[in-house]
PDB file of N, CA and C in Angstrom:
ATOM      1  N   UNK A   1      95.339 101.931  98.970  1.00  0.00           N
ATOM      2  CA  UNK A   1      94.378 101.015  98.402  1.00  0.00           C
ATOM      3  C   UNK A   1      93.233 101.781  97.734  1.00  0.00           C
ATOM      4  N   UNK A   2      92.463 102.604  98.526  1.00  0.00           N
ATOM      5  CA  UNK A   2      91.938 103.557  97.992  1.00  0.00           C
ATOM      6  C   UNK A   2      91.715 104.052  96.597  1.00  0.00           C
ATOM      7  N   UNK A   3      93.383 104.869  96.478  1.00  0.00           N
ATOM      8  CA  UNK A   3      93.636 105.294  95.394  1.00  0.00           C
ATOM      9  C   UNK A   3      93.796 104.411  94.061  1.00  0.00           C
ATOM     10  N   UNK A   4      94.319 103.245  94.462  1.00  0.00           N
ATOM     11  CA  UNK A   4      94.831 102.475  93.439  1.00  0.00           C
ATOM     12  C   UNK A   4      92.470 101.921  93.246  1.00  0.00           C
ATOM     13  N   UNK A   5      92.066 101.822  93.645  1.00  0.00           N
ATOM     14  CA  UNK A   5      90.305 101.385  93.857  1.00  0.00           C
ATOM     15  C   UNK A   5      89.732 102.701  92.492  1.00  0.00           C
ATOM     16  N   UNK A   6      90.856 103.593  93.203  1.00  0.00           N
ATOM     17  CA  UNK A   6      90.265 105.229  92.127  1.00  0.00           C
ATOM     18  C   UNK A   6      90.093 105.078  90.898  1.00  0.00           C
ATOM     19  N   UNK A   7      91.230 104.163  90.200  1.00  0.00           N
ATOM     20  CA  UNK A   7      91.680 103.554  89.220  1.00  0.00           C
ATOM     21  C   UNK A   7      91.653 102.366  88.807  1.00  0.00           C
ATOM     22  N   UNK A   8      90.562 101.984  88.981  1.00  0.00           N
ATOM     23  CA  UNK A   8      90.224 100.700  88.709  1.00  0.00           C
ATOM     24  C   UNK A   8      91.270  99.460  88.617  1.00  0.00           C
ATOM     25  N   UNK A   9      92.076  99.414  89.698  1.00  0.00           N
ATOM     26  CA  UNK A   9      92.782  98.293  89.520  1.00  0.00           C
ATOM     27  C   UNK A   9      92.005  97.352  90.153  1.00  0.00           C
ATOM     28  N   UNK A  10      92.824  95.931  89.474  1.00  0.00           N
ATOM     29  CA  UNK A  10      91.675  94.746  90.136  1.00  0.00           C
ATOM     30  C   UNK A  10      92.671  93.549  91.150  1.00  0.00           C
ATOM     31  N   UNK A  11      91.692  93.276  91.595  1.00  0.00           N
ATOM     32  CA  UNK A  11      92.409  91.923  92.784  1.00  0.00           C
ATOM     33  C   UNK A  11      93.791  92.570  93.742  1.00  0.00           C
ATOM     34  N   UNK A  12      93.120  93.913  94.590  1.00  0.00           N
ATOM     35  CA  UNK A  12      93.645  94.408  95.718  1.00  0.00           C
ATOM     36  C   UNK A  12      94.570  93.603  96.619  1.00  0.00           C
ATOM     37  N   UNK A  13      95.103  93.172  96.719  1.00  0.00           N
ATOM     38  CA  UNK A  13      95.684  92.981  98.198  1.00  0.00           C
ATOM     39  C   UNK A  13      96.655  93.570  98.895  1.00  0.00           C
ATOM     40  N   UNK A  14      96.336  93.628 100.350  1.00  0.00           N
ATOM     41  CA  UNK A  14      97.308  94.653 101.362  1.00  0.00           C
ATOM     42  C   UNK A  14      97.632  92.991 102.258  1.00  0.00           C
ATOM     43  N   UNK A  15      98.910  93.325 102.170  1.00  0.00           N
ATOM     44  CA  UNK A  15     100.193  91.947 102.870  1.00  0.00           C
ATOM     45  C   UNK A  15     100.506  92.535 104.026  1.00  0.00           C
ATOM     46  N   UNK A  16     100.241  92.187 105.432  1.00  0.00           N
ATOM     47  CA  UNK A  16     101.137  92.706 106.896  1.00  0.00           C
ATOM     48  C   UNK A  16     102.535  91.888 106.782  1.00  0.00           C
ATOM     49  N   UNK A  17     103.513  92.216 106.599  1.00  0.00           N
ATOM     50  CA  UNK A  17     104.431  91.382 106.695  1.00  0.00           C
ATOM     51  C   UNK A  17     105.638  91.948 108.106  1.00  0.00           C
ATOM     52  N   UNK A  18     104.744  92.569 109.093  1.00  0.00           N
ATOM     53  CA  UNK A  18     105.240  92.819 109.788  1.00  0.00           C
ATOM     54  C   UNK A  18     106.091  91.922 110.863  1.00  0.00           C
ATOM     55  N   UNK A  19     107.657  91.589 111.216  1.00  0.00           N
ATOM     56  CA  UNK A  19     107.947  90.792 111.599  1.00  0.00           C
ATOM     57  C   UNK A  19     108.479  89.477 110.829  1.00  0.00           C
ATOM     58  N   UNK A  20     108.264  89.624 109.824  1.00  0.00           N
ATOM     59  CA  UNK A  20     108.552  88.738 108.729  1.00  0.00           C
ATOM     60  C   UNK A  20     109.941  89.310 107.810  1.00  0.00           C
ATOM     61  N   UNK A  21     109.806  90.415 107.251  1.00  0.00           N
ATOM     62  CA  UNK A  21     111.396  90.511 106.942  1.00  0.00           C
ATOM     63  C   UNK A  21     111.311  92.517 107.611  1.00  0.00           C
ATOM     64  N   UNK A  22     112.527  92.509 107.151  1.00  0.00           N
ATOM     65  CA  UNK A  22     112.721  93.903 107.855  1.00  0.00           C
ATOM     66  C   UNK A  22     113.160  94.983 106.467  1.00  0.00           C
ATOM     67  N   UNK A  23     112.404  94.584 105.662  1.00  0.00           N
ATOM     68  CA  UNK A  23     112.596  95.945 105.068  1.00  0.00           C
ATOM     69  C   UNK A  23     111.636  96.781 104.414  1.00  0.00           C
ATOM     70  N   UNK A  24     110.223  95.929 105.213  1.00  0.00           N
ATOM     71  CA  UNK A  24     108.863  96.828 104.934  1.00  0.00           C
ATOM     72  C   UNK A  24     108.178  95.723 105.783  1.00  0.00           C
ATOM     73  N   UNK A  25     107.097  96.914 106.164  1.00  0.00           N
ATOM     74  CA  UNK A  25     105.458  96.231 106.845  1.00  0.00           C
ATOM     75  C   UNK A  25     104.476  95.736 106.462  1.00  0.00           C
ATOM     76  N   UNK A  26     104.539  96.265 105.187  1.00  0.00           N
ATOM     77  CA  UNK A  26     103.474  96.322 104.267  1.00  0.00           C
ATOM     78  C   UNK A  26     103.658  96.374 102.964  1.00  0.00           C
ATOM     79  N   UNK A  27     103.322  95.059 102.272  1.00  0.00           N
ATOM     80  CA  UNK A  27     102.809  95.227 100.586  1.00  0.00           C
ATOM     81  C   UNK A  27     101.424  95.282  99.953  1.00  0.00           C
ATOM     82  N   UNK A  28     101.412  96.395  99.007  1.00  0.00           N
ATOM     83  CA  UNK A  28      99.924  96.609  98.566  1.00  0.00           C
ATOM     84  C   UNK A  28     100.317  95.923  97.033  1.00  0.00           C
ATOM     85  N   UNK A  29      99.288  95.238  96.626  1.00  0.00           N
ATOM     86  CA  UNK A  29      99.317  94.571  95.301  1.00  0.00           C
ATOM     87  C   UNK A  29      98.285  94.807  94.381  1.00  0.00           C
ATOM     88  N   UNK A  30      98.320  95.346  92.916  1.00  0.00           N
ATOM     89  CA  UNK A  30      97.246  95.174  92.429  1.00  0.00           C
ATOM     90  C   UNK A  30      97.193  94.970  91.193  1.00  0.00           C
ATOM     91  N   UNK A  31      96.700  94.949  90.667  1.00  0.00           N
ATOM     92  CA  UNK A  31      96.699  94.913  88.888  1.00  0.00           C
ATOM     93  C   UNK A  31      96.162  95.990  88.174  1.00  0.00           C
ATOM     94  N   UNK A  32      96.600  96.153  86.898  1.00  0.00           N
ATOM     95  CA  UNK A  32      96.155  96.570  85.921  1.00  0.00           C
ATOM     96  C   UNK A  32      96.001  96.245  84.532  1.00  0.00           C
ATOM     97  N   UNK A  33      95.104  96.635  83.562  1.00  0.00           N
ATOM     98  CA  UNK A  33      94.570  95.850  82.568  1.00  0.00           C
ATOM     99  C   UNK A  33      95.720  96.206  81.250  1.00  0.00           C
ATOM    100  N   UNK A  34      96.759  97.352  81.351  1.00  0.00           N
ATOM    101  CA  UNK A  34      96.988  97.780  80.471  1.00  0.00           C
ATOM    102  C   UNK A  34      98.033  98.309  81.570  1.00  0.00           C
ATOM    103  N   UNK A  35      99.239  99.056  79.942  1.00  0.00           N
ATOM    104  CA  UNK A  35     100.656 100.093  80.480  1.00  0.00           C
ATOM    105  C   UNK A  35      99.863 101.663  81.186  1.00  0.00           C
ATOM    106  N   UNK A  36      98.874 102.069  80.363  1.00  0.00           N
ATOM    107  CA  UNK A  36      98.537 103.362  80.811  1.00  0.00           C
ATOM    108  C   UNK A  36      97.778 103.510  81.518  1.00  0.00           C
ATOM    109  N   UNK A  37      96.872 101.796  82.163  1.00  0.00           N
ATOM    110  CA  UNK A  37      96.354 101.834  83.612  1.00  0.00           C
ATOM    111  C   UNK A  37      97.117 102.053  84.552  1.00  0.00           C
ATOM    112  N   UNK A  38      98.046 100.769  84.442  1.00  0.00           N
ATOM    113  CA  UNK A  38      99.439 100.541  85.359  1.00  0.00           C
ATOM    114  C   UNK A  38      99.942 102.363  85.948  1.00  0.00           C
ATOM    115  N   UNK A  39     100.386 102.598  85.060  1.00  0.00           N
ATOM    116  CA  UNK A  39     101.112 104.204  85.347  1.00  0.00           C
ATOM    117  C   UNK A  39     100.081 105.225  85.715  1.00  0.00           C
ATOM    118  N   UNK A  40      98.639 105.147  85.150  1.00  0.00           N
ATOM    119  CA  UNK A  40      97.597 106.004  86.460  1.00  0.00           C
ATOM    120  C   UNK A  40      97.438 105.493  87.616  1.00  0.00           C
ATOM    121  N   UNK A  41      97.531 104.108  87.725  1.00  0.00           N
ATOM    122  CA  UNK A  41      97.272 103.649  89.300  1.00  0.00           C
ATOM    123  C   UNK A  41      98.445 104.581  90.410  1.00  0.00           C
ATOM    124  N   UNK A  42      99.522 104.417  89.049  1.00  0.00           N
ATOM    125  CA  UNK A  42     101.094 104.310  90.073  1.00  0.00           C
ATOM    126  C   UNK A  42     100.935 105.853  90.397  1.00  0.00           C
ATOM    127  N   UNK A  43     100.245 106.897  89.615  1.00  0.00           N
ATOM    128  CA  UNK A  43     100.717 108.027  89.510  1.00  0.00           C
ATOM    129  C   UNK A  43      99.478 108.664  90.797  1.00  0.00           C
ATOM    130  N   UNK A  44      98.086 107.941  90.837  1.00  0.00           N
ATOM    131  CA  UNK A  44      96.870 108.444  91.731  1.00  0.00           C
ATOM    132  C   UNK A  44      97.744 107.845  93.154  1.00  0.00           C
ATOM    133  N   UNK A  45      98.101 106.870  93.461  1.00  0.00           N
ATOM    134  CA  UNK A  45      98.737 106.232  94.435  1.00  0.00           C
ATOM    135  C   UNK A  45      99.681 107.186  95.219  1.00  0.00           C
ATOM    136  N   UNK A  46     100.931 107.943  93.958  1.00  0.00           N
ATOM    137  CA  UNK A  46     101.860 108.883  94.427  1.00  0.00           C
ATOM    138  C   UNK A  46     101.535 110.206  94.907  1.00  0.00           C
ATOM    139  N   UNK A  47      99.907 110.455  94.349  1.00  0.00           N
ATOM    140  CA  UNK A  47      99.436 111.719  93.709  1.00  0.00           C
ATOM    141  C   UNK A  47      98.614 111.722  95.649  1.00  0.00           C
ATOM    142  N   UNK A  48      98.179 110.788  96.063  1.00  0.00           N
ATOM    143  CA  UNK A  48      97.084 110.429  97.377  1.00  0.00           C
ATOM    144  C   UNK A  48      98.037 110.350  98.701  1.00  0.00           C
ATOM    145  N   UNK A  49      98.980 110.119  98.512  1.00  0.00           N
ATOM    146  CA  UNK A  49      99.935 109.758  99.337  1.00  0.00           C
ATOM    147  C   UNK A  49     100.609 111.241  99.807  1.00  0.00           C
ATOM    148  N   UNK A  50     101.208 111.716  98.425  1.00  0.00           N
ATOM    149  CA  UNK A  50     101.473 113.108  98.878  1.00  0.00           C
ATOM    150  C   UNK A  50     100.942 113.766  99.739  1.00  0.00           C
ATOM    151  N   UNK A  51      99.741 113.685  99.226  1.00  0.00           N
ATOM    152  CA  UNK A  51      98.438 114.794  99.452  1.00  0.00           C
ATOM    153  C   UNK A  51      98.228 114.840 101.026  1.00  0.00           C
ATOM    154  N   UNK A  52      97.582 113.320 101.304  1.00  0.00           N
ATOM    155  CA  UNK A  52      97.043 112.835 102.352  1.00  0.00           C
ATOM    156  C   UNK A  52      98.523 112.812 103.487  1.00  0.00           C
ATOM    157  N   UNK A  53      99.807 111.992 103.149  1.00  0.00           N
ATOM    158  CA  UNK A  53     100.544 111.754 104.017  1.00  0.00           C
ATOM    159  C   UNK A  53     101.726 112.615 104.185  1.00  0.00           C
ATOM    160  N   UNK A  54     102.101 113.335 103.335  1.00  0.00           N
ATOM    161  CA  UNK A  54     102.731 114.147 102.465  1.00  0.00           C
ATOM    162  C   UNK A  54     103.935 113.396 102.655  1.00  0.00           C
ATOM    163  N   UNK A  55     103.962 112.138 101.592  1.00  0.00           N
ATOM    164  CA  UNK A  55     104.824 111.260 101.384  1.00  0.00           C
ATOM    165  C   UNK A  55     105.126 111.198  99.900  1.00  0.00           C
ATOM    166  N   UNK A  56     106.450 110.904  99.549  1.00  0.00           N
ATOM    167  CA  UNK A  56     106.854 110.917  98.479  1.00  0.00           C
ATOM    168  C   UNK A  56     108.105 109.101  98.276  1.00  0.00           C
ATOM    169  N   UNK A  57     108.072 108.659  97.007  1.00  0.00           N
ATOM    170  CA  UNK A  57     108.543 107.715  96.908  1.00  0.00           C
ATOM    171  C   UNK A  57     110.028 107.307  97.072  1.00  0.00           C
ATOM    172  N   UNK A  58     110.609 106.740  98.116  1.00  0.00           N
ATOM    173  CA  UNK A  58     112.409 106.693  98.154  1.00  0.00           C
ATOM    174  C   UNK A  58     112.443 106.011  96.664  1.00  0.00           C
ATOM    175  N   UNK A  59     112.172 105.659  96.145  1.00  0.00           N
ATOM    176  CA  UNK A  59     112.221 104.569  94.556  1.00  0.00           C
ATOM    177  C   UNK A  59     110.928 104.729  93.935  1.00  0.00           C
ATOM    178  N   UNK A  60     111.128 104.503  92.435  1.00  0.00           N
ATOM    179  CA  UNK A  60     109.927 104.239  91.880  1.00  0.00           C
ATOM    180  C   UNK A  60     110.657 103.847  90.836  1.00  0.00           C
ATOM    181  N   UNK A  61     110.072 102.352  90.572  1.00  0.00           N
ATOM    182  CA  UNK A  61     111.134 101.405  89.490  1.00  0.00           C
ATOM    183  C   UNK A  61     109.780 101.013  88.376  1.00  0.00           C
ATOM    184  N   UNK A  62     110.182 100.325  87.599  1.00  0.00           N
ATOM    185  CA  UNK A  62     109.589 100.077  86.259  1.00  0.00           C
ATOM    186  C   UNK A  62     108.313 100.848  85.871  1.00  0.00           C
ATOM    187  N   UNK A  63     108.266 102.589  85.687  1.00  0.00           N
ATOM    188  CA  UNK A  63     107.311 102.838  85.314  1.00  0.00           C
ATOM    189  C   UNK A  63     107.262 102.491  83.346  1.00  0.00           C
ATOM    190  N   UNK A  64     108.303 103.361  83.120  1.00  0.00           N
ATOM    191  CA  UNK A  64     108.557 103.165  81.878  1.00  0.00           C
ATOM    192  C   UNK A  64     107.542 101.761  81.035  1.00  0.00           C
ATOM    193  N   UNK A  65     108.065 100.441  81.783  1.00  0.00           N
ATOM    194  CA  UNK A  65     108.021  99.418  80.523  1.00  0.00           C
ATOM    195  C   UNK A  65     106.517  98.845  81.492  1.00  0.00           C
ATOM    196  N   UNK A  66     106.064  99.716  82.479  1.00  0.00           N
ATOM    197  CA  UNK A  66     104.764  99.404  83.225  1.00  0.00           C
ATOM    198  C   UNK A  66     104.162  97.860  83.113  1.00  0.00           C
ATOM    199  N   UNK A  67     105.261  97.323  83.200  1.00  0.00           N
ATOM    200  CA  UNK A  67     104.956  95.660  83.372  1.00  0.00           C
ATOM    201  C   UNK A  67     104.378  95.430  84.911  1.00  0.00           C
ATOM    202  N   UNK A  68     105.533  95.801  85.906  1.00  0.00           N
ATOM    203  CA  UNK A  68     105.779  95.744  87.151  1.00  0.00           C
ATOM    204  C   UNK A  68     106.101  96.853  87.132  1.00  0.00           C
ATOM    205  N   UNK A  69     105.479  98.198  88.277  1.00  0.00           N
ATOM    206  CA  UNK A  69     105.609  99.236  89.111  1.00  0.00           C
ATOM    207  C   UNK A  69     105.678  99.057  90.321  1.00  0.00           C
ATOM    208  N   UNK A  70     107.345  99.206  91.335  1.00  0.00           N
ATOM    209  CA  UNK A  70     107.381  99.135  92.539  1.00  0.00           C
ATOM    210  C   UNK A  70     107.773 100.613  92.865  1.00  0.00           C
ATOM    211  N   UNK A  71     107.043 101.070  93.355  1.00  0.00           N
ATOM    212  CA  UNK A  71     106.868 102.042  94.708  1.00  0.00           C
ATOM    213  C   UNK A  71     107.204 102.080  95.919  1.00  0.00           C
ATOM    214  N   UNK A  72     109.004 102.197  96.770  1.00  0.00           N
ATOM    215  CA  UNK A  72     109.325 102.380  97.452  1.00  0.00           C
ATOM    216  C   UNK A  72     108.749 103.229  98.783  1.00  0.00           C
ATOM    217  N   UNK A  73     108.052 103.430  99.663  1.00  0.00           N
ATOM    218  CA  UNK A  73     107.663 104.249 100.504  1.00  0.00           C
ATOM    219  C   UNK A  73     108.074 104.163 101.599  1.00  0.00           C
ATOM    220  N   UNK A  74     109.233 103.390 101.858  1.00  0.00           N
ATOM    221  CA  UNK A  74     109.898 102.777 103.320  1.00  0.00           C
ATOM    222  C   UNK A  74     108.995 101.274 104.168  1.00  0.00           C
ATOM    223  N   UNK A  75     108.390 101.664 105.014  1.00  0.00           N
ATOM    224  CA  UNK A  75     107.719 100.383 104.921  1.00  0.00           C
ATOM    225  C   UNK A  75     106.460  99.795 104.216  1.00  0.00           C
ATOM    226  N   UNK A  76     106.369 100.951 103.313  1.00  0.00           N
ATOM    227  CA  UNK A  76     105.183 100.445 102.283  1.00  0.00           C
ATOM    228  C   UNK A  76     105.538 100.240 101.409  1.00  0.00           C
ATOM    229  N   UNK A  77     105.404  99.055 100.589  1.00  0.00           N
ATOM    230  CA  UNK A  77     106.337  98.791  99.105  1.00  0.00           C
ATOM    231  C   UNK A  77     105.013  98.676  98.253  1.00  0.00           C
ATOM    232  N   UNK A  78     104.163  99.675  97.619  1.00  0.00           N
ATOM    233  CA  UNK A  78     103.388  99.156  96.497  1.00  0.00           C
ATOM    234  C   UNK A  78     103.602  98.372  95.423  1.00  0.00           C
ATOM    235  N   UNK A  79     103.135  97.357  94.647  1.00  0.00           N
ATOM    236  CA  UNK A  79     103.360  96.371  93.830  1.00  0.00           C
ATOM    237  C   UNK A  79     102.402  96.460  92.584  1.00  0.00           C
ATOM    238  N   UNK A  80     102.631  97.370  91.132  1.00  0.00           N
ATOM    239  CA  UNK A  80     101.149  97.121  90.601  1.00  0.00           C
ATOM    240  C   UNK A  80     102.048  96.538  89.214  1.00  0.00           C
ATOM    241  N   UNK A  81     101.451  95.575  89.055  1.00  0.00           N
ATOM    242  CA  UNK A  81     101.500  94.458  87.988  1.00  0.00           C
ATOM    243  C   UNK A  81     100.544  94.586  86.603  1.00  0.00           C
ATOM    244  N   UNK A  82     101.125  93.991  85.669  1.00  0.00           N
ATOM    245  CA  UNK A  82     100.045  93.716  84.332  1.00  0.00           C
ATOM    246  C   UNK A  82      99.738  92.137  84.810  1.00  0.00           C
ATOM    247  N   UNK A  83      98.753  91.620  84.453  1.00  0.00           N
ATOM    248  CA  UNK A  83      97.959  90.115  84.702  1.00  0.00           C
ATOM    249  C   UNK A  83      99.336  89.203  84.333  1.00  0.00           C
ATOM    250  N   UNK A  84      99.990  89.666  83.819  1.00  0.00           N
ATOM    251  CA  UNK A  84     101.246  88.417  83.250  1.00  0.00           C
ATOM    252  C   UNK A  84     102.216  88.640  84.003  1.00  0.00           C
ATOM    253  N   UNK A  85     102.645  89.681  84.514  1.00  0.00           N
ATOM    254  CA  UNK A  85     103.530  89.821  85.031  1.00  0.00           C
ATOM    255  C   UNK A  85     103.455  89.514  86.927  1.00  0.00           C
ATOM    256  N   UNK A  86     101.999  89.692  87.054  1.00  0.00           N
ATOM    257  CA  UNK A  86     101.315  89.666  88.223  1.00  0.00           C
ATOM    258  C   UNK A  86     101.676  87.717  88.595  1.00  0.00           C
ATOM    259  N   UNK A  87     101.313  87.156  87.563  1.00  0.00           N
ATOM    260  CA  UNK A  87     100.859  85.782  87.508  1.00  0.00           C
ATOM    261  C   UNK A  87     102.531  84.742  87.917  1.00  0.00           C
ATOM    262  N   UNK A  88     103.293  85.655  86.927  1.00  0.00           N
ATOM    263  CA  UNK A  88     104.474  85.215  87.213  1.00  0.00           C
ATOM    264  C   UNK A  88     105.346  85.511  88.267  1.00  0.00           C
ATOM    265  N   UNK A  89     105.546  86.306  89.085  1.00  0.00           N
ATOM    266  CA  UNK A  89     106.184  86.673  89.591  1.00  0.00           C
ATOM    267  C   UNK A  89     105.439  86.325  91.437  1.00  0.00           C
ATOM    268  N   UNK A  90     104.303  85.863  91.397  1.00  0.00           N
ATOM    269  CA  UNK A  90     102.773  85.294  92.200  1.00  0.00           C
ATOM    270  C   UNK A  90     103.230  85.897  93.881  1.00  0.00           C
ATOM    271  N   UNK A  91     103.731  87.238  93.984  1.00  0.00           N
ATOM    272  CA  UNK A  91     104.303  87.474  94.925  1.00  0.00           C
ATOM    273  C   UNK A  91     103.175  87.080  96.954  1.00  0.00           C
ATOM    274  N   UNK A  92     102.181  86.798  96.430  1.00  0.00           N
ATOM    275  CA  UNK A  92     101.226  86.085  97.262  1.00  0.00           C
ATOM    276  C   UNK A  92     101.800  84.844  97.543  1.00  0.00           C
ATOM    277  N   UNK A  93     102.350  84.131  96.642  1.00  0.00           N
ATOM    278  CA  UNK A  93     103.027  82.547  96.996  1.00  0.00           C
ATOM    279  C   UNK A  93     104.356  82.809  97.715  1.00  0.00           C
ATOM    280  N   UNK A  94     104.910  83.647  97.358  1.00  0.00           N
ATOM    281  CA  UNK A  94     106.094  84.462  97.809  1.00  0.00           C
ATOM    282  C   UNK A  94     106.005  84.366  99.066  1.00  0.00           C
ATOM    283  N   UNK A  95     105.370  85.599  99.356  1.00  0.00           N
ATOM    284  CA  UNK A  95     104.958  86.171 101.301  1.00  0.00           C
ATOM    285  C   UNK A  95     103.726  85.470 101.897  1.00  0.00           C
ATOM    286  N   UNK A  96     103.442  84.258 101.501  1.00  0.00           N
ATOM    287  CA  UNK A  96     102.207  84.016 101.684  1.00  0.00           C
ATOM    288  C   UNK A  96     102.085  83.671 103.382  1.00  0.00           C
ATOM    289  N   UNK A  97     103.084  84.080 103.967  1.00  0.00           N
ATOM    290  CA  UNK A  97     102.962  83.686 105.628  1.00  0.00           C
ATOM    291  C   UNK A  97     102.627  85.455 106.282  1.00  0.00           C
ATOM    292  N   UNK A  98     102.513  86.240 104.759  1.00  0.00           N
ATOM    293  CA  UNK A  98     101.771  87.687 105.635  1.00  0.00           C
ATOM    294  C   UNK A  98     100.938  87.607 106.032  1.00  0.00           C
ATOM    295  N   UNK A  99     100.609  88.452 106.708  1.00  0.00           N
ATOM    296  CA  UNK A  99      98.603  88.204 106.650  1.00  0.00           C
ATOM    297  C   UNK A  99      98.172  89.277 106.270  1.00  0.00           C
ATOM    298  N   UNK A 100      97.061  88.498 105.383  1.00  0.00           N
ATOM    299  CA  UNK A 100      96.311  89.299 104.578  1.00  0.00           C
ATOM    300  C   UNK A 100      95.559  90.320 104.865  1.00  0.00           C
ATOM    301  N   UNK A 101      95.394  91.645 105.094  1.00  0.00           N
ATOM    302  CA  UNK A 101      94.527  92.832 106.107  1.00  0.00           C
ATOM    303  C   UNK A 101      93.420  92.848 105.035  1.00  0.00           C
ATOM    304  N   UNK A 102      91.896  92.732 105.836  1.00  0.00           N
ATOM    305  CA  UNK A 102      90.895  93.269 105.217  1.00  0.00           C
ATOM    306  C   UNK A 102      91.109  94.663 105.500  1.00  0.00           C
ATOM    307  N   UNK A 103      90.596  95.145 104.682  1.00  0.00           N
ATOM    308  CA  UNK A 103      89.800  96.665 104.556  1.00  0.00           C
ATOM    309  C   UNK A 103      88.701  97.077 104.151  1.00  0.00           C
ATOM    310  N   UNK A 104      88.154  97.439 105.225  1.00  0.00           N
ATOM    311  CA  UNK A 104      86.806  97.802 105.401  1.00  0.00           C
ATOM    312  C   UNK A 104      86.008  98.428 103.821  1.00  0.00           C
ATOM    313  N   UNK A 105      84.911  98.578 103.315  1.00  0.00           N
ATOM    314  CA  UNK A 105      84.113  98.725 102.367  1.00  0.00           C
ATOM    315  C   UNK A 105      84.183 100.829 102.799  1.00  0.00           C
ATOM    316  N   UNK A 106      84.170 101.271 102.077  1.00  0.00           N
ATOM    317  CA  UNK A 106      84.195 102.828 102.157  1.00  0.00           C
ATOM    318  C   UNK A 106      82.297 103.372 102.217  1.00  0.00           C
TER     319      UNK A 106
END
C-alpha cells in the first residue's frame, strides 16, 4: 500500500478475504490516472516488495496494455486499474463480503 501511496495512486483499498475463497488473503486495489502511472505503481510495488520481503511476483499480467495490472504474490493479489477499467470490472462489488483493513496514517 505504501508503495503503490509512493506513486500516487488514488482510492487505496486493502480486501481481507481471508476465509472467503482460497486462493489469496488479500487484495490491494488502486488506481491510476494514466498507462505510465499504472506501470510505476506496478513496478514501485514489485520494486518494495523485493526489497522489504524479498518477494517476487508468481504472475504479472496486463502490464503491457496497463488497463488492469494483476500482480500475483500468492496470497497477495495486487489489483491496479485505470478509472475505467477500475469502474467496470467494480471488484469491491465483487468481494464485497471482505473486510475492508484500515491502515494506519504513516
Amino acid at each position: 500500500m505504501r508503495a503503490a501511496e509512493a506513486k500516487q495512486a488514488t482510492d487505496i483499498k486493502v480486501l481481507d478475504l481471508t476465509g472467503i475463497t482460497s486462493f489469496a488473503d488479500y487484495f490491494v486495489i488502486c488506481s491510476g490516472s494514466n498507462s505510465k502511472q499504472i506501470q510505476a505503481i506496478s513496478d514501485e510495488i514489485g520494486i518494495q516488495l523485493k526489497r522489504q520481503a524479498r518477494e517476487l511476483p508468481n504472475c504479472l499480467e496486463g502490464y503491457n496494455q496497463s488497463e488492469w495490472i494483476l500482480a500475483d504474490y500468492g496470497d497477495l493479489l495486487v489489483h491496479i486499474f485505470s478509472e475505467k477499467a477500475r469502474a467496470y470490472y467494480d471488484l469491491e462489488r465483487l468481494w464485497r463480503t471482505g473486510k475492508h483493513v484500515e491502515i494506519p496514517p504513516e
